[in-house]
C-alpha atoms as a PDB file:
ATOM      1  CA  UNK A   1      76.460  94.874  97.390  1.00  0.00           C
ATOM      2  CA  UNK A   2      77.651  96.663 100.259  1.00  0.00           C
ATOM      3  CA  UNK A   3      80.681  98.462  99.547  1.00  0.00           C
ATOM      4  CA  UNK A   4      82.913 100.057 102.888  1.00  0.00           C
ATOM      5  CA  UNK A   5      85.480 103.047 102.593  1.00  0.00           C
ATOM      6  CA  UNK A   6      88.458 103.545 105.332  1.00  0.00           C
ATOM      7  CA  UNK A   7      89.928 107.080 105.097  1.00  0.00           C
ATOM      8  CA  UNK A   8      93.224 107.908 107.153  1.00  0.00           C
ATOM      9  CA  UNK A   9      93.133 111.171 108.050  1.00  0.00           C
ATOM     10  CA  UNK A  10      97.050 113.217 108.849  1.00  0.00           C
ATOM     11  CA  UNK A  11      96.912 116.649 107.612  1.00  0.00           C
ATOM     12  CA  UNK A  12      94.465 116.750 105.556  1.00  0.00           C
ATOM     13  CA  UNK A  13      91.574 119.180 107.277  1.00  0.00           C
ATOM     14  CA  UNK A  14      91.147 121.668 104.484  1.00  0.00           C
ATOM     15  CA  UNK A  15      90.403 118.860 101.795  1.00  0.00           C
ATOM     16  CA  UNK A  16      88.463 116.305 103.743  1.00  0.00           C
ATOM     17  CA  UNK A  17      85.069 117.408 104.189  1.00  0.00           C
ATOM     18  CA  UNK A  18      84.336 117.756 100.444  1.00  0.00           C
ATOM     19  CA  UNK A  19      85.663 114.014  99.649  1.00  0.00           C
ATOM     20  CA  UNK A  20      83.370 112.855 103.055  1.00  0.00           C
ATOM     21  CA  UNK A  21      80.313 114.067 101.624  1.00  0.00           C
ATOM     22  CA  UNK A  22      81.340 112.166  97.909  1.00  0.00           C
ATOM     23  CA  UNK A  23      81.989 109.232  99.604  1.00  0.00           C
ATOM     24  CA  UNK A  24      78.609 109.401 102.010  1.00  0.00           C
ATOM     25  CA  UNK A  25      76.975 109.450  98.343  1.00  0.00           C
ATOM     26  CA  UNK A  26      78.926 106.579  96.984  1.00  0.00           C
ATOM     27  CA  UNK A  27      79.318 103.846  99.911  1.00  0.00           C
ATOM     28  CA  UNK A  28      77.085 102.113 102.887  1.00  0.00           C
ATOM     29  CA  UNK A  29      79.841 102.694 105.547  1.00  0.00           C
ATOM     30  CA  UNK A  30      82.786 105.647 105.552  1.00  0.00           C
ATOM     31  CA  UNK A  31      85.047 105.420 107.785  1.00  0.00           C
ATOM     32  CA  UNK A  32      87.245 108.434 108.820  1.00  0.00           C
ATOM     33  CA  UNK A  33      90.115 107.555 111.336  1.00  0.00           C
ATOM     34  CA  UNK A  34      92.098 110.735 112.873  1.00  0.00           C
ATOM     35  CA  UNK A  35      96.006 109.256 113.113  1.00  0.00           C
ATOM     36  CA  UNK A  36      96.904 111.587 115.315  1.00  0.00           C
ATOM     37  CA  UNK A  37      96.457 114.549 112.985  1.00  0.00           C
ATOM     38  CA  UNK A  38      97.806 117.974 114.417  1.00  0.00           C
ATOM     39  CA  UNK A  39      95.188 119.792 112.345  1.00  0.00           C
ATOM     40  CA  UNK A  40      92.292 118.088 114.386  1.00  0.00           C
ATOM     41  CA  UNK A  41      90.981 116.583 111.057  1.00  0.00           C
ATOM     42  CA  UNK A  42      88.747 114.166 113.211  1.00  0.00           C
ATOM     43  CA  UNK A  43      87.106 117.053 115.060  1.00  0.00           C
ATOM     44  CA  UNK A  44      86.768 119.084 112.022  1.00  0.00           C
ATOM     45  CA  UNK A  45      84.731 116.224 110.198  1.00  0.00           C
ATOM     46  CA  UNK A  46      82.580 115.374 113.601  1.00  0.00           C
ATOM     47  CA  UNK A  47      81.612 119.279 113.970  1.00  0.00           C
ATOM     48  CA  UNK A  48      80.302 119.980 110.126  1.00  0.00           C
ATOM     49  CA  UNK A  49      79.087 116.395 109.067  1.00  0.00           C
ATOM     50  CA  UNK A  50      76.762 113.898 110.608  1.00  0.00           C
ATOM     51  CA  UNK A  51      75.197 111.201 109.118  1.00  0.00           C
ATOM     52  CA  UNK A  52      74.464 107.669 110.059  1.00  0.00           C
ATOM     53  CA  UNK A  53      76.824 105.931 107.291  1.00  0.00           C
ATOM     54  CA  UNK A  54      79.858 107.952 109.090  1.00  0.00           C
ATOM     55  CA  UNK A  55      81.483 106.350 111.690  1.00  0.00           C
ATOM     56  CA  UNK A  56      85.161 108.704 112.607  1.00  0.00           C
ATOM     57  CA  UNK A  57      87.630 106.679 115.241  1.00  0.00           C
ATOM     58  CA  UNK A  58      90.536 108.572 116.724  1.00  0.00           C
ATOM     59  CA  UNK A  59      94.395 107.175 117.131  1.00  0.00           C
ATOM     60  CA  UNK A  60      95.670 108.938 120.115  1.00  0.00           C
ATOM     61  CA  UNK A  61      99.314 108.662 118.802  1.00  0.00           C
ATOM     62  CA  UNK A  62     100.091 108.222 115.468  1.00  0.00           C
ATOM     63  CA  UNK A  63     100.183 104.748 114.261  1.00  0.00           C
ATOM     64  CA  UNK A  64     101.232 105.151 110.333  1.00  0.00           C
ATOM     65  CA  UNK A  65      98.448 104.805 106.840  1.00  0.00           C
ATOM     66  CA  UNK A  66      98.898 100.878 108.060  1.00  0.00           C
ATOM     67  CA  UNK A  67      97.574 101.437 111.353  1.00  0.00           C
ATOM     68  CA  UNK A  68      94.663 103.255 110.513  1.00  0.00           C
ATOM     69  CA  UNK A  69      93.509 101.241 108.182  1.00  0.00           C
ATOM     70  CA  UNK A  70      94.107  98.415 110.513  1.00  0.00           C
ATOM     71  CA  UNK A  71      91.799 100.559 113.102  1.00  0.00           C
ATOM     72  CA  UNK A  72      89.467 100.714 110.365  1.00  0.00           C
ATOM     73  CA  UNK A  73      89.165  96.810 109.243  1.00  0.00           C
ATOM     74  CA  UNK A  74      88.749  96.237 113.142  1.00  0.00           C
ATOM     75  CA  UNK A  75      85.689  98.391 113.447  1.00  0.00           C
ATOM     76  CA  UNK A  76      84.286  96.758 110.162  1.00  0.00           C
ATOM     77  CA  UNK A  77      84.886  93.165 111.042  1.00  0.00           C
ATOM     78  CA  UNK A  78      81.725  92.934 112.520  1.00  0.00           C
ATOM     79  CA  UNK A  79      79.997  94.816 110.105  1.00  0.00           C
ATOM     80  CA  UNK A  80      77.578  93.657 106.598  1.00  0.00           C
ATOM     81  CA  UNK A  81      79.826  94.290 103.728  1.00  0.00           C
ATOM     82  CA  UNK A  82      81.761  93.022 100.761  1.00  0.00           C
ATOM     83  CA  UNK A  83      84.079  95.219  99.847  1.00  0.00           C
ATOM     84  CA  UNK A  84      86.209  97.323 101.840  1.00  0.00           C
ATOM     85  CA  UNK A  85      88.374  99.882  99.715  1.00  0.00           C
ATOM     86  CA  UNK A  86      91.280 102.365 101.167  1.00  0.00           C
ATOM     87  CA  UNK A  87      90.998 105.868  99.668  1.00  0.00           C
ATOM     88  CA  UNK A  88      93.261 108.221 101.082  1.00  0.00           C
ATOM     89  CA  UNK A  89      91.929 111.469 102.011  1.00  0.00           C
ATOM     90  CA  UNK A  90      94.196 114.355 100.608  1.00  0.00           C
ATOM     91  CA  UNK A  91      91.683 114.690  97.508  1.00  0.00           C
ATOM     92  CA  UNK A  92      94.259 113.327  95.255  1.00  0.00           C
ATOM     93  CA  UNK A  93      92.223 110.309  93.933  1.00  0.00           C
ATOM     94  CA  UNK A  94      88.625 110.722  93.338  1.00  0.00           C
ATOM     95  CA  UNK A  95      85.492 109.308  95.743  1.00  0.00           C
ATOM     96  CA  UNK A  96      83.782 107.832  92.451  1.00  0.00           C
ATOM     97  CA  UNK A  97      87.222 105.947  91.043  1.00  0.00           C
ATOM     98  CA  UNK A  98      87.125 104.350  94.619  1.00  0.00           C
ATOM     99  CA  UNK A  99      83.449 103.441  94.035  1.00  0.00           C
ATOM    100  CA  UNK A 100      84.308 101.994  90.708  1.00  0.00           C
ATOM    101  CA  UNK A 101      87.467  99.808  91.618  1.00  0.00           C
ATOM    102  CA  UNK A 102      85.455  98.996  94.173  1.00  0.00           C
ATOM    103  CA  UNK A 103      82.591  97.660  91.862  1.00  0.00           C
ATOM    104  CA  UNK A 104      84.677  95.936  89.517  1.00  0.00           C
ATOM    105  CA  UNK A 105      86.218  94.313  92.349  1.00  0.00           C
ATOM    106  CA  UNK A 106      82.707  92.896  93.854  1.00  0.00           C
ATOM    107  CA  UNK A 107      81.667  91.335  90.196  1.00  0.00           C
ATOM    108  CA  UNK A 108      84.874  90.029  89.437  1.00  0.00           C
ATOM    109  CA  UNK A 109      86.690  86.636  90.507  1.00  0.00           C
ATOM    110  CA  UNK A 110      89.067  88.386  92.099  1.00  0.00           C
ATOM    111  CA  UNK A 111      90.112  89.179  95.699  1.00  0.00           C
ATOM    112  CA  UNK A 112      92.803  92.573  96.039  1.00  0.00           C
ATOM    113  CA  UNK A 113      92.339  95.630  93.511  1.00  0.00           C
ATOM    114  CA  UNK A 114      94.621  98.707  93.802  1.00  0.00           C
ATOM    115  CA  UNK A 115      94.953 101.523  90.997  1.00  0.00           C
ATOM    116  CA  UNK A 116      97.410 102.249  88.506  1.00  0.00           C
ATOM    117  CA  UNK A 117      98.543 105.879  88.082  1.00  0.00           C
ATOM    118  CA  UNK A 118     100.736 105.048  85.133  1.00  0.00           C
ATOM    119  CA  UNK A 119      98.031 104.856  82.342  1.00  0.00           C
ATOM    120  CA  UNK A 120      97.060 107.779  82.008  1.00  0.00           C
ATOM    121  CA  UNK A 121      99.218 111.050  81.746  1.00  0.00           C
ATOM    122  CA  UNK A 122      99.643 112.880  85.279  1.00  0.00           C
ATOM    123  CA  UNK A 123      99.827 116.740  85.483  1.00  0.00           C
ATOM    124  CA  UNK A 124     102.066 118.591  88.139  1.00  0.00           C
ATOM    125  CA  UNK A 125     104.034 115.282  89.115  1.00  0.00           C
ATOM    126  CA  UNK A 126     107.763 116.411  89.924  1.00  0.00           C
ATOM    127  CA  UNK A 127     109.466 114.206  87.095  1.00  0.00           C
ATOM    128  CA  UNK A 128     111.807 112.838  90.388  1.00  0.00           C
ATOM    129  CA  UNK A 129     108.822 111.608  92.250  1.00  0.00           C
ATOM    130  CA  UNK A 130     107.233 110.105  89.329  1.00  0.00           C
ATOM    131  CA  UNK A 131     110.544 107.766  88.020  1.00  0.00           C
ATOM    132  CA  UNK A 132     111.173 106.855  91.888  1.00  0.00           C
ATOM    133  CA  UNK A 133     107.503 105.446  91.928  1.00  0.00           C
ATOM    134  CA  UNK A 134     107.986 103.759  89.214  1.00  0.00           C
ATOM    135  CA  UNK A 135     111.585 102.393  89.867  1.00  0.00           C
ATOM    136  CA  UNK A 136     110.119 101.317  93.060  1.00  0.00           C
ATOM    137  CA  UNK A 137     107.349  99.879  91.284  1.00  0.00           C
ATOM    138  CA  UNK A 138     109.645  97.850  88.725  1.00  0.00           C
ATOM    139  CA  UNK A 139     111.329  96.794  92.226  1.00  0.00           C
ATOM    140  CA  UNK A 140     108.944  95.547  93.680  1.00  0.00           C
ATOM    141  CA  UNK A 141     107.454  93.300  91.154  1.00  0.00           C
ATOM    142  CA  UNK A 142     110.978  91.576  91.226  1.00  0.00           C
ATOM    143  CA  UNK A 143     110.833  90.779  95.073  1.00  0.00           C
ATOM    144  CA  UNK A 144     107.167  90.374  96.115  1.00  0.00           C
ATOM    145  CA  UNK A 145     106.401  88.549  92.705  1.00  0.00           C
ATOM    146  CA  UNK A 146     103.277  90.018  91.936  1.00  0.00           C
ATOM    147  CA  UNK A 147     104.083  90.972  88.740  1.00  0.00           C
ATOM    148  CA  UNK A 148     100.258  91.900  87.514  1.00  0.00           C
ATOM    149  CA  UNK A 149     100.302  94.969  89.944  1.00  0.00           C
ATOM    150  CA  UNK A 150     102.082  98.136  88.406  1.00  0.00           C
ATOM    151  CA  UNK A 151     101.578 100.837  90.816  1.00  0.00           C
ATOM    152  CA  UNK A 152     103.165  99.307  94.427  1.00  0.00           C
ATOM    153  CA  UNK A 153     103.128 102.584  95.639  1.00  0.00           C
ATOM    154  CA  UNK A 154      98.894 103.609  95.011  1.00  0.00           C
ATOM    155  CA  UNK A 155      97.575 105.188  97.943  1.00  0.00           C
ATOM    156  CA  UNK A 156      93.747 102.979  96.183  1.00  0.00           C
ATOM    157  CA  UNK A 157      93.143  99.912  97.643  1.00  0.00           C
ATOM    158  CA  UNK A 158      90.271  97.366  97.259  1.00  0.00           C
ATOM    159  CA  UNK A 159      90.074  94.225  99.290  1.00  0.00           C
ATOM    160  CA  UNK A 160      87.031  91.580  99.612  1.00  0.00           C
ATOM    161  CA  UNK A 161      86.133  90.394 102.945  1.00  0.00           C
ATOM    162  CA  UNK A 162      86.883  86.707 102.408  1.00  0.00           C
ATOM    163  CA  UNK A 163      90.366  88.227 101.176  1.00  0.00           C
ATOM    164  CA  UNK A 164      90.317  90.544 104.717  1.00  0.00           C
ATOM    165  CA  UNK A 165      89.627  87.508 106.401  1.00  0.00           C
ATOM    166  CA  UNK A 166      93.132  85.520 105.508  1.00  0.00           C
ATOM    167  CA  UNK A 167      95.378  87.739 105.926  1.00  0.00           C
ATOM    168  CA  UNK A 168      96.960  88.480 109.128  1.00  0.00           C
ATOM    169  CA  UNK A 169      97.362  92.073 109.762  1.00  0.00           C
ATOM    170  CA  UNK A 170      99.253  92.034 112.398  1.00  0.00           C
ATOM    171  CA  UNK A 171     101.879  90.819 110.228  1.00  0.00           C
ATOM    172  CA  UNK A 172     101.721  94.003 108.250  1.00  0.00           C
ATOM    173  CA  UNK A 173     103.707  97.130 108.734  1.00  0.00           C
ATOM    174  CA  UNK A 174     101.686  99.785 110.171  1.00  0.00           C
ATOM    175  CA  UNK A 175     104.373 102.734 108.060  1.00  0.00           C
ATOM    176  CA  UNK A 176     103.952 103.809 104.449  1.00  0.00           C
ATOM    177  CA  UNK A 177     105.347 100.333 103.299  1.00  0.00           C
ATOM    178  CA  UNK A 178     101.534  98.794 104.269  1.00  0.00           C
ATOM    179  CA  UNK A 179     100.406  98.568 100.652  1.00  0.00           C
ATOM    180  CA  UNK A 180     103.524  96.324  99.892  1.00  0.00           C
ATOM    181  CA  UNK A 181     103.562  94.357 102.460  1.00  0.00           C
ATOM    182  CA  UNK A 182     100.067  93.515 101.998  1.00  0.00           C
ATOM    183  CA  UNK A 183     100.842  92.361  98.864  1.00  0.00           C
ATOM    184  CA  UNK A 184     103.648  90.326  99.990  1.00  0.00           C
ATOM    185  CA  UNK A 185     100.792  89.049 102.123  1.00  0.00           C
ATOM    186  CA  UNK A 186      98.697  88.134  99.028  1.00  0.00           C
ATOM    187  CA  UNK A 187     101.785  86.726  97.178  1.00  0.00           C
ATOM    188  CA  UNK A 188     102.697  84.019  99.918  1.00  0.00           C
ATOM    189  CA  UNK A 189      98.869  82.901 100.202  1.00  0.00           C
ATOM    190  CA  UNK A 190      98.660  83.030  96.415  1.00  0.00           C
ATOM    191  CA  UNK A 191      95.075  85.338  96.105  1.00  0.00           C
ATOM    192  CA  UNK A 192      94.161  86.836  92.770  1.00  0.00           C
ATOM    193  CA  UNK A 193      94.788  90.594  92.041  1.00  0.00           C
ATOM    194  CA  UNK A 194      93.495  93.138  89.359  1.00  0.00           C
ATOM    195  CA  UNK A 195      94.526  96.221  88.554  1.00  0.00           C
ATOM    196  CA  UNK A 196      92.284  99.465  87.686  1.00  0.00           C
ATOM    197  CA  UNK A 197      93.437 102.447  85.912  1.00  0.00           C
ATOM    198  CA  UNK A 198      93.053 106.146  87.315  1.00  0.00           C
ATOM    199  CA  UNK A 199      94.016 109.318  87.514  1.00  0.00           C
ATOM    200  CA  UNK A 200      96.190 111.372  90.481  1.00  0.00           C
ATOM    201  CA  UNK A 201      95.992 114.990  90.745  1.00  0.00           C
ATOM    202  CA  UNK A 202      98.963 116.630  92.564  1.00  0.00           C
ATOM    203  CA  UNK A 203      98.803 119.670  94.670  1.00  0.00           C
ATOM    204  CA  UNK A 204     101.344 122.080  95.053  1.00  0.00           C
ATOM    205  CA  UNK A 205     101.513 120.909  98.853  1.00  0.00           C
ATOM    206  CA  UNK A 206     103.982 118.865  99.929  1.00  0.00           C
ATOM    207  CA  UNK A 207     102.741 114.776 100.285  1.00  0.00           C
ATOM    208  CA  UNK A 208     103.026 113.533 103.710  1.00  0.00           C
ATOM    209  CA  UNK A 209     105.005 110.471 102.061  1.00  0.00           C
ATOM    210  CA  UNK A 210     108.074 111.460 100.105  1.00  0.00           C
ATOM    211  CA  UNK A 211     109.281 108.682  97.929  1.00  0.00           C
ATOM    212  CA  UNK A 212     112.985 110.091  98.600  1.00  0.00           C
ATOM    213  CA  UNK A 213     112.997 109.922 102.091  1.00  0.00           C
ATOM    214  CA  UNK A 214     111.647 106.571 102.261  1.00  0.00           C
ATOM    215  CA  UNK A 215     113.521 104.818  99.313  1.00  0.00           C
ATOM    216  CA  UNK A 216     117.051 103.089 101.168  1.00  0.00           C
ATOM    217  CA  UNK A 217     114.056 101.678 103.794  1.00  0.00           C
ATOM    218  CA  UNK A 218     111.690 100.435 100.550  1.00  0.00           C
ATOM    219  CA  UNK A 219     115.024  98.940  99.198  1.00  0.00           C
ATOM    220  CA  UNK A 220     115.897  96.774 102.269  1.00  0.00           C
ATOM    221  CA  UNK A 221     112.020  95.973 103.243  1.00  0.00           C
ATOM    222  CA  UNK A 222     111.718  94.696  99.942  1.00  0.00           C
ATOM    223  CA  UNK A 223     114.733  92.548  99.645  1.00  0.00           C
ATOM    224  CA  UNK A 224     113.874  91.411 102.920  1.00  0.00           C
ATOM    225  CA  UNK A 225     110.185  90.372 101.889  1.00  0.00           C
ATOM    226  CA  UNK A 226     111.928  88.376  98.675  1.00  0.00           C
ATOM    227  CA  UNK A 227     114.233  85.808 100.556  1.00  0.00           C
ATOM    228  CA  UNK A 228     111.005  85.815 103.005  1.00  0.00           C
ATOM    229  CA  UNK A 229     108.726  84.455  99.999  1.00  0.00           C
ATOM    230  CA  UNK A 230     111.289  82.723  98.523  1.00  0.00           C
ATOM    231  CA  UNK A 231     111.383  80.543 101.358  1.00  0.00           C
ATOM    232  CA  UNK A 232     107.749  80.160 102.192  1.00  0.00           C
ATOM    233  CA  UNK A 233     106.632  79.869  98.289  1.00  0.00           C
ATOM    234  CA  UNK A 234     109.261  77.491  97.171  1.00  0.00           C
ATOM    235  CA  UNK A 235     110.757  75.597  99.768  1.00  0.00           C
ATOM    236  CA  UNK A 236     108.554  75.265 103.071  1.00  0.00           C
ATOM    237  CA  UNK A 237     104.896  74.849 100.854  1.00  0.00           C
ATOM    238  CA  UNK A 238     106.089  72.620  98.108  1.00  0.00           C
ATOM    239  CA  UNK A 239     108.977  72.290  95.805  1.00  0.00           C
ATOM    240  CA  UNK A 240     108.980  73.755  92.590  1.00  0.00           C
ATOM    241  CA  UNK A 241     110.918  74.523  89.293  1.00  0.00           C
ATOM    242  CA  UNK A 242     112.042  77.588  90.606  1.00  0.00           C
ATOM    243  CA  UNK A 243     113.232  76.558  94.212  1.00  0.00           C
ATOM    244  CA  UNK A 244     115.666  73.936  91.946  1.00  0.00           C
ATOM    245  CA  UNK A 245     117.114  77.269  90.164  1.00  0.00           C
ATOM    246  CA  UNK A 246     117.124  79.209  92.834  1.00  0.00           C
ATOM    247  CA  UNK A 247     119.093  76.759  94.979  1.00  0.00           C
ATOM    248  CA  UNK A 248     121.560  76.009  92.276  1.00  0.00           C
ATOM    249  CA  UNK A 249     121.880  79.951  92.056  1.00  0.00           C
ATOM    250  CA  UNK A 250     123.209  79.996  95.916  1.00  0.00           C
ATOM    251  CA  UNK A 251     125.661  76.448  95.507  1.00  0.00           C
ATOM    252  CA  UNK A 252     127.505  78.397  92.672  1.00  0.00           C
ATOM    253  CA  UNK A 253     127.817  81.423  94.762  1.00  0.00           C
ATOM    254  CA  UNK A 254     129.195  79.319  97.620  1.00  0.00           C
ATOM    255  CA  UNK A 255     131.483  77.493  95.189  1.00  0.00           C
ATOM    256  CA  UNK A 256     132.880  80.292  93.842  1.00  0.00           C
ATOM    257  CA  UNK A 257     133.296  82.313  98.147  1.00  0.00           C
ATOM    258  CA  UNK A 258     134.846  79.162  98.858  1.00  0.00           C
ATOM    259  CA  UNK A 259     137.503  78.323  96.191  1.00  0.00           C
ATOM    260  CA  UNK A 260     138.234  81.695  94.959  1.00  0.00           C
ATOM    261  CA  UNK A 261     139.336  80.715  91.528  1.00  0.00           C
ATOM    262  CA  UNK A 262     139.707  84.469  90.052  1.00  0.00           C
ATOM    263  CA  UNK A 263     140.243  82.385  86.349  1.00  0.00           C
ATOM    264  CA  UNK A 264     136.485  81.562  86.789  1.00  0.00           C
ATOM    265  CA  UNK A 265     134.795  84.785  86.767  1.00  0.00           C
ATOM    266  CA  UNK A 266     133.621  84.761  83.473  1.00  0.00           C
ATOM    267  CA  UNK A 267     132.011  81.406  84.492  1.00  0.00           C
ATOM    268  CA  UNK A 268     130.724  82.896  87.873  1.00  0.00           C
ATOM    269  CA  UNK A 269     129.181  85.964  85.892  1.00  0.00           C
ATOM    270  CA  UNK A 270     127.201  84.127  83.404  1.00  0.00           C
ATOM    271  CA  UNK A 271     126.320  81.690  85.216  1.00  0.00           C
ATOM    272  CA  UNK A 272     124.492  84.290  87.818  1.00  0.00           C
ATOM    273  CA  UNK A 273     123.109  85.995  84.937  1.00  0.00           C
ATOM    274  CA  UNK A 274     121.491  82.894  83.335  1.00  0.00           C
ATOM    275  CA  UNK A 275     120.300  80.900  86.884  1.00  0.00           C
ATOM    276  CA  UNK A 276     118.774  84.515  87.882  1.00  0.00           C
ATOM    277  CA  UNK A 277     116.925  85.350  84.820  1.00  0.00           C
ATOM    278  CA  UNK A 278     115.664  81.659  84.599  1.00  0.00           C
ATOM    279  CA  UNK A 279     114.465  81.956  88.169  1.00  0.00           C
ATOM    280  CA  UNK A 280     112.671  85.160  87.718  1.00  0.00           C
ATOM    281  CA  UNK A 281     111.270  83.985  84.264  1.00  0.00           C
ATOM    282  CA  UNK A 282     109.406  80.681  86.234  1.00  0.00           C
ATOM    283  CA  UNK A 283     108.651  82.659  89.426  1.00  0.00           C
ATOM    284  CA  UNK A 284     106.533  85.122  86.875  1.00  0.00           C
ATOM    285  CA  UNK A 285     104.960  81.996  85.170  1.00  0.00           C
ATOM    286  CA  UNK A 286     104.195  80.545  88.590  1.00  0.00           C
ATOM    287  CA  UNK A 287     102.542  83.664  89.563  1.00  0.00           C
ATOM    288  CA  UNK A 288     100.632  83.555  86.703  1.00  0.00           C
ATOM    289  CA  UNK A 289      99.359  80.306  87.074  1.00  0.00           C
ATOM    290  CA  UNK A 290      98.355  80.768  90.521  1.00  0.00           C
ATOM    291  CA  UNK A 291      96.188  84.110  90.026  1.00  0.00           C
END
């Protein structure tokens, strides 16, 4: 088993060396890649820590999480390993819950793994970041499908290599949305995920990503990323139960544009309502079947 870690690096000097050394202890390759990171985090790590297993690569402009795990995957393509797992290096998850998803990951029949915050109780979470995680969450499971995963947002990835290998990452955003678009990715190509349960500690600094800031964005990515599967899923791979709902859930929205019978709206309303929660119903059954 040969397990790989990729750690973006953005602000994150004073907590990185510590989590390096964990991770040196836990994995075959660790991977450090300076984004661009004002404090130097790069530099810091290649003047206090050298080992063989380290490898740090530098972005000279910023690129986004996405793009430096993207750097990452391209220096490991070459590479002996299995697993390749996304830890992200402000100390908030720890090196040996990486290992372990990791594990589970290798023995298992499955290809993606990311972790689950909401299990267990979190200390020192701002009660506004932790219901706009999960409303994204809840969100997301509605437009990307994969309704297994219940964390979108996790910063702990796990991905096998034959998984690596059929996804195309250039079709994934290289911003903070990177974990859910790769899981659009792994919804349209139908690959099995898992979820592992851990726990998040929270520091009183402020998160480089801040669920507020990004949430219109997440809103219109997302819906965006639905009509996207919709298509490819249901109507351009093969023809299913829920591509017959879903297209008799647009005719009776174009009915009622087009005739404007106000008397009908009772009609048009329940009608929605039932079509969309029979759609969403055999989309989650499909899903199921198919991972």
């Amino acid at each position: 088993m040969k397990l790989a870690v990729i750690i973006p690096c953005y602000r994150v000097k004073f907590k990185i060396l510590k989590l390096i050394h964990e991770c040196i202890n836990l994995f075959d390759y660790v991977i450090v890649v300076d984004d661009c990171c004002p404090q130097k985090s790069g530099k810091y790590v290649l003047e206090n820590i050298k080992n063989k297993k380290l490898k740090i690569i530098f972005n000279y402009e910023n690129l986004g999480v996405g793009g430096a795990i993207k750097k990452g995957i391209k220096y490991l393509e070459n590479k002996n390993f299995d697993i390749i797992t996304k830890l992200d290096g402000d100390g908030q998850i720890k090196s040996i819950d990486a290992y372990k998803i990791s594990e589970i990951l290798y023995y298992s029949n499955y290809e993606y793994a990311n972790g689950n915050r909401f299990i267990f109780k979190t200390k020192n979470i701002p009660l506004s970041r932790w219901y706009l995680n999960k409303l994204i969450t809840v969100y997301g499971k509605i437009c990307l499908g994969k309704y297994e995963i219940n964390d979108y947002l996790n910063g702990l990835i796990s991905l096998k290599k034959k998984c690596i290998e059929k996804i195309d990452f250039s079709k994934v955003r290289n911003d903070f949305f990177f974990e859910s678009d790769l899981i659009y990715q792994l919804r349209i190509k139908n690959l099995k995920v898992m979820t592992h349960p851990i726990k998040i500690k929270y520091f009183k600094e402020k998160s480089n990503f801040k669920p507020s800031k990004e949430f219109l964005k997440f809103l219109m990515l997302y819906a965006r990323r639905f009509f996207q599967r919709v298509l490819k899923n249901y109507f351009l791979k093969s023809f299913y139960f829920p591509s017959l709902v879903f297209m008799s859930t647009v005719l009776l929205n174009l009915y009622y544009l087009l005739t404007h019978v106000e008397k009908n709206i009772s009609f048009f309303l329940v009608g929605n309502f039932f079509l969309i929660t029979i759609f969403f119903i055999s989309d989650y059954f499909n899903n199921k079947n198919e991972n």
